[in-house]
C-alpha atoms as a PDB file:
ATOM      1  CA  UNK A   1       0.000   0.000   0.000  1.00  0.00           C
ATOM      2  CA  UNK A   2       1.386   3.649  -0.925  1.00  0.00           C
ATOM      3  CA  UNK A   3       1.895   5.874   1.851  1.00  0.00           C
ATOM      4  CA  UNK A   4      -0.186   8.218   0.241  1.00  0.00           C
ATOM      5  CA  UNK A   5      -3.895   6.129   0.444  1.00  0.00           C
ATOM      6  CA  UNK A   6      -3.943   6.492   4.221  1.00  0.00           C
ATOM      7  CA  UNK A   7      -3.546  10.157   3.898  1.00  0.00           C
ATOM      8  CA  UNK A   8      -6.350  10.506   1.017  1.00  0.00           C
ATOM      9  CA  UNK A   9      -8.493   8.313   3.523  1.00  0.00           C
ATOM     10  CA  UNK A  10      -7.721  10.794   6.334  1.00  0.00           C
ATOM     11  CA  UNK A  11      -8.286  13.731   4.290  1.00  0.00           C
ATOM     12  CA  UNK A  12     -11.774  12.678   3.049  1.00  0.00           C
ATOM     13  CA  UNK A  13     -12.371  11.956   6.546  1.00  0.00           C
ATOM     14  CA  UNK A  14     -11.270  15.228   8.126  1.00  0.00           C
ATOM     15  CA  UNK A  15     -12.998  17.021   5.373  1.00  0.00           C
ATOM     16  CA  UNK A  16     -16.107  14.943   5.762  1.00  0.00           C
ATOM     17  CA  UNK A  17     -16.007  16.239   9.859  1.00  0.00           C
ATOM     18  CA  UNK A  18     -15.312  19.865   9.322  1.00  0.00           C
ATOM     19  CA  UNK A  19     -18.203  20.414   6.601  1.00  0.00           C
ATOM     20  CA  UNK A  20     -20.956  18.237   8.000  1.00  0.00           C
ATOM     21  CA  UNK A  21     -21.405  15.915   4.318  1.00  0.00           C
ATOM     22  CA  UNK A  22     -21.478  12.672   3.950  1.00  0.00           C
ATOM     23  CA  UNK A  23     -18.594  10.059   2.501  1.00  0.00           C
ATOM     24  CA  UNK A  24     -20.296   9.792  -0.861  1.00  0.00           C
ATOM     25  CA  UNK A  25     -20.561  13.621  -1.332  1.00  0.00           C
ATOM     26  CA  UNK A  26     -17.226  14.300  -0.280  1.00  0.00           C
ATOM     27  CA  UNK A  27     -16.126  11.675  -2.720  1.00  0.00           C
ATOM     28  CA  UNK A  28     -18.718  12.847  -5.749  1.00  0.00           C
ATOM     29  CA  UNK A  29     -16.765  16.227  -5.187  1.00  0.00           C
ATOM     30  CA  UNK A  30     -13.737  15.170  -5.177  1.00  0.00           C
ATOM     31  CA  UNK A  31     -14.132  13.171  -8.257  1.00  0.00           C
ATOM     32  CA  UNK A  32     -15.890  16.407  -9.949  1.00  0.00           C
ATOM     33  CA  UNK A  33     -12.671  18.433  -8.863  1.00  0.00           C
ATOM     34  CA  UNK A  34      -9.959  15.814  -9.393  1.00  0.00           C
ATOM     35  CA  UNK A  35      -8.986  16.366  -5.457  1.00  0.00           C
ATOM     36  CA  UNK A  36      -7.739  13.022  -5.099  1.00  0.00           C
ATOM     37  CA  UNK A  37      -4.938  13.709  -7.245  1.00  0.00           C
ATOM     38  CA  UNK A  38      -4.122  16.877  -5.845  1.00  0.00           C
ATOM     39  CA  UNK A  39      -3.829  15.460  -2.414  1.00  0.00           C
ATOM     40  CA  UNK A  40      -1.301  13.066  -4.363  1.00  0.00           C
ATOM     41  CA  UNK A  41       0.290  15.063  -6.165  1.00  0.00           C
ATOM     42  CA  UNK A  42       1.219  17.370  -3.289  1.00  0.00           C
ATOM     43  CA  UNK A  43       1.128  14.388  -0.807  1.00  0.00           C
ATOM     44  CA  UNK A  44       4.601  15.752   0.473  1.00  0.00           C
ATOM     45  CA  UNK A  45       3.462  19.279   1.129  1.00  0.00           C
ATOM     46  CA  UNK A  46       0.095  18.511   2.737  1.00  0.00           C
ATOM     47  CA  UNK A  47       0.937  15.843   4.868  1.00  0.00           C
ATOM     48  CA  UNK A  48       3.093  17.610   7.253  1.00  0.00           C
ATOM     49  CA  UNK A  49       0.351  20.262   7.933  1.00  0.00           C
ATOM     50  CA  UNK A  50      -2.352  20.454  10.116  1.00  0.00           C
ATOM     51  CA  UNK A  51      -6.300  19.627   9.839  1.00  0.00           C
ATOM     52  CA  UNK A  52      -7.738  22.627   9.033  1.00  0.00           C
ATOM     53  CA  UNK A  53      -4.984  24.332   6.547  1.00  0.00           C
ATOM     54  CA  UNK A  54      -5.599  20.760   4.607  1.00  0.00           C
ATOM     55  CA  UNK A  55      -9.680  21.555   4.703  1.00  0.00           C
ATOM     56  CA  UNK A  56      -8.786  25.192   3.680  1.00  0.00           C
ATOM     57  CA  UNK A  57      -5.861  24.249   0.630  1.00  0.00           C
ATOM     58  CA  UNK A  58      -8.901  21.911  -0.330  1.00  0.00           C
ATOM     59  CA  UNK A  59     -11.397  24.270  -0.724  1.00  0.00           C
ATOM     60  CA  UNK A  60      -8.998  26.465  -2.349  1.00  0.00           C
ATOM     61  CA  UNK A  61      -7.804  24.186  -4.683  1.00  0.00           C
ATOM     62  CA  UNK A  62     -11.899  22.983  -5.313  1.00  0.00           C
ATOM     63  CA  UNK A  63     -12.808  27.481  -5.695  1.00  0.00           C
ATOM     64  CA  UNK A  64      -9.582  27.213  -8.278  1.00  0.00           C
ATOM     65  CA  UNK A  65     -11.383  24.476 -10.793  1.00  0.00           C
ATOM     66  CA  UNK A  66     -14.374  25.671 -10.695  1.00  0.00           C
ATOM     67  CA  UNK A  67     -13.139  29.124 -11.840  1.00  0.00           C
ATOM     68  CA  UNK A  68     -10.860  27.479 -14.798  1.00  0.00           C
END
């Protein structure tokens, strides 16, 4: 298992908590906004930083798709 599915599993978790939704919407937006492979991608940045700057780079990164 990569290192990086337990994180992606923690951050739909921890994003699930802080916005009230349930698994399957967190997951039908992050399929809409490709999240998952941001939070790959940048796996080394995100995953020394705390619960709610991950929430917050999330929703920043989800605001920046939907404007492009």
């Amino acid at each position: 298992m990569s290192k990086e599915l337990p994180f992606l599993i923690y951050c739909v978790e921890e994003y699930r908590l802080q916005k009230g939704l349930s698994g399957k919407s967190v997951m039908e937006l992050f399929d809409r906004y490709s999240v998952c492979e941001y939070i790959h991608n940048f796996y080394d940045l995100l995953h020394i930083t705390g619960n709610n700057y991950i929430v917050n780079d999330i929703d920043e990164y989800i605001e920046s798709q939907k404007a492009s």
